[in-house]
C-alpha atoms as a PDB file:
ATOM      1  CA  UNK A   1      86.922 212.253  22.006  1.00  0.00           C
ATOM      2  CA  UNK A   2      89.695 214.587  21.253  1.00  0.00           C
ATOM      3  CA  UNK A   3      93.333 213.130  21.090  1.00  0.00           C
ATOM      4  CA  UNK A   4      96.550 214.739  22.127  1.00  0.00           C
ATOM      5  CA  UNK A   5      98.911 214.836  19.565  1.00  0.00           C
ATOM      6  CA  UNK A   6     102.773 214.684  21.395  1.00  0.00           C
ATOM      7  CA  UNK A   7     105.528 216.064  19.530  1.00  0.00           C
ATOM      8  CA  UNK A   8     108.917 213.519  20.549  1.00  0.00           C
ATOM      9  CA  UNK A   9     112.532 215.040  21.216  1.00  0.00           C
ATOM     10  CA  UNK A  10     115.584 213.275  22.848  1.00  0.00           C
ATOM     11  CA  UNK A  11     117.389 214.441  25.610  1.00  0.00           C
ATOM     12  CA  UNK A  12     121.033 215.637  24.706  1.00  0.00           C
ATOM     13  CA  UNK A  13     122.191 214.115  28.284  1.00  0.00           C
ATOM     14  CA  UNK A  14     121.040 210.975  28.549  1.00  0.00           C
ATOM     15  CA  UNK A  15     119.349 210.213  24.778  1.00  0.00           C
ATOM     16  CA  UNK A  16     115.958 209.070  26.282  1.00  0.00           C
ATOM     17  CA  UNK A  17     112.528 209.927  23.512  1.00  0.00           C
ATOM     18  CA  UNK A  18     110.414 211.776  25.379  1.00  0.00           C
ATOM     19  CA  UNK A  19     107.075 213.667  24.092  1.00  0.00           C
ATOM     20  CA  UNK A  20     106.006 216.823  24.834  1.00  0.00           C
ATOM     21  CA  UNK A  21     102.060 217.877  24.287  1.00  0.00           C
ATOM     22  CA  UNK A  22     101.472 219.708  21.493  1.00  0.00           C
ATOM     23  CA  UNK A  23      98.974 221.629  22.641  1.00  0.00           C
ATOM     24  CA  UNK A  24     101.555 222.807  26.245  1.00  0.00           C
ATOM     25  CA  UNK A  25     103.047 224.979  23.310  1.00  0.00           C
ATOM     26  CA  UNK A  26     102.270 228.306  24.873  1.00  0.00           C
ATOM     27  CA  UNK A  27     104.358 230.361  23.198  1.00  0.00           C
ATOM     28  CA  UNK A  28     106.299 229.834  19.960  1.00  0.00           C
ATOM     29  CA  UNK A  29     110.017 230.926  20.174  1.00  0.00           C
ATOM     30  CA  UNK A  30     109.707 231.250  24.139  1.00  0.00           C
ATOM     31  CA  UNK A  31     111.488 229.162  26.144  1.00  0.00           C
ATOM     32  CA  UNK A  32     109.652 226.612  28.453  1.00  0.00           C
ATOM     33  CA  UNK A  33     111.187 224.068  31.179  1.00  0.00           C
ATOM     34  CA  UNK A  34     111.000 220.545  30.720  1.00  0.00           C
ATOM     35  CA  UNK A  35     112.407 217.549  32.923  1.00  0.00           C
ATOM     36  CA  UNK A  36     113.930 213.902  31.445  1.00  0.00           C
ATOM     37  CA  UNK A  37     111.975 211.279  32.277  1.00  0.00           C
ATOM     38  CA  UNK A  38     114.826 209.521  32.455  1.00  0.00           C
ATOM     39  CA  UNK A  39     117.546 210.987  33.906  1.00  0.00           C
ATOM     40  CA  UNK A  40     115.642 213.728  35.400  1.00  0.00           C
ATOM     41  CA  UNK A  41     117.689 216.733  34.166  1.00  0.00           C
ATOM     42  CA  UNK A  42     115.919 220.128  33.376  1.00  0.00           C
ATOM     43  CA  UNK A  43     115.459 220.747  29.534  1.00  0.00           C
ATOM     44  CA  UNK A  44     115.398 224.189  28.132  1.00  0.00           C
ATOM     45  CA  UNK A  45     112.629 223.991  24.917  1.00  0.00           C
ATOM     46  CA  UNK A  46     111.814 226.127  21.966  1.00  0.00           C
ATOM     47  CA  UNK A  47     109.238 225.687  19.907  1.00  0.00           C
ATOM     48  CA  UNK A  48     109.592 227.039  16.065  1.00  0.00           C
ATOM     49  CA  UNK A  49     107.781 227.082  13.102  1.00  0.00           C
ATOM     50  CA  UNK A  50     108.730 224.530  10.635  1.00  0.00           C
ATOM     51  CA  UNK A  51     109.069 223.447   7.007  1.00  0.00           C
ATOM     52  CA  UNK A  52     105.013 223.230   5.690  1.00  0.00           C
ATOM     53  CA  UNK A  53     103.520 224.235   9.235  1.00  0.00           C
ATOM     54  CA  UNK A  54     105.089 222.023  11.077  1.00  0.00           C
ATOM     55  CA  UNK A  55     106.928 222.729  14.349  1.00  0.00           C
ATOM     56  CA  UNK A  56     110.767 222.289  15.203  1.00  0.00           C
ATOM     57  CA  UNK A  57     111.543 221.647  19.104  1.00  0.00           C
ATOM     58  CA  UNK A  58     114.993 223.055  19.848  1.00  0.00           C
ATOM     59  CA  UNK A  59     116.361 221.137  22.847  1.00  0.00           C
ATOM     60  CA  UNK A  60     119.085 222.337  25.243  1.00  0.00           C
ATOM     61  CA  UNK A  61     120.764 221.951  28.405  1.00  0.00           C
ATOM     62  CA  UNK A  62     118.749 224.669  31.078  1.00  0.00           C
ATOM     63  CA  UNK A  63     121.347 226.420  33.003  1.00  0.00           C
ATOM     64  CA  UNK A  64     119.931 225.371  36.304  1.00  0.00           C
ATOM     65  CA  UNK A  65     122.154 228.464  38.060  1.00  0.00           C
ATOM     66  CA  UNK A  66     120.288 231.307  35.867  1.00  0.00           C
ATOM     67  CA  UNK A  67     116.339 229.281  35.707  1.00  0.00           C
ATOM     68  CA  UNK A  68     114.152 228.355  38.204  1.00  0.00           C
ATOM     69  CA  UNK A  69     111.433 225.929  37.666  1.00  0.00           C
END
């Protein structure tokens, strides 16, 4: 059985860890939508390439006015 490895970020509105699927990485350096668990707001993340293969998330606010989900 294969497990899903989750990366975890926290959401700049509210402060809530939430996990995102590693493998729902479709595209490095393209942005993808995600929504709070907690407070429900619409999250705008990147995923980089990191230090020794690892990947950096970069979180931000999704301008809900420009983005549709």
């Amino acid at each position: 059985m294969k497990t899903v490895t989750t990366l975890e970020y926290m959401c700049p509105y509210c402060g809530a860890i939430n996990e995102f699927a590693e493998t729902t990485i479709r595209d490095m350096y393209q942005e993808q939508v995600e929504t709070c668990g907690c407070c429900k707001k619409d999250l705008s993340l990147i995923a980089a390439n990191g230090v020794q293969g690892r990947i950096n998330l970069v979180i931000s606010e999704l301008e809900t006015e420009f983005h549709s989900k």
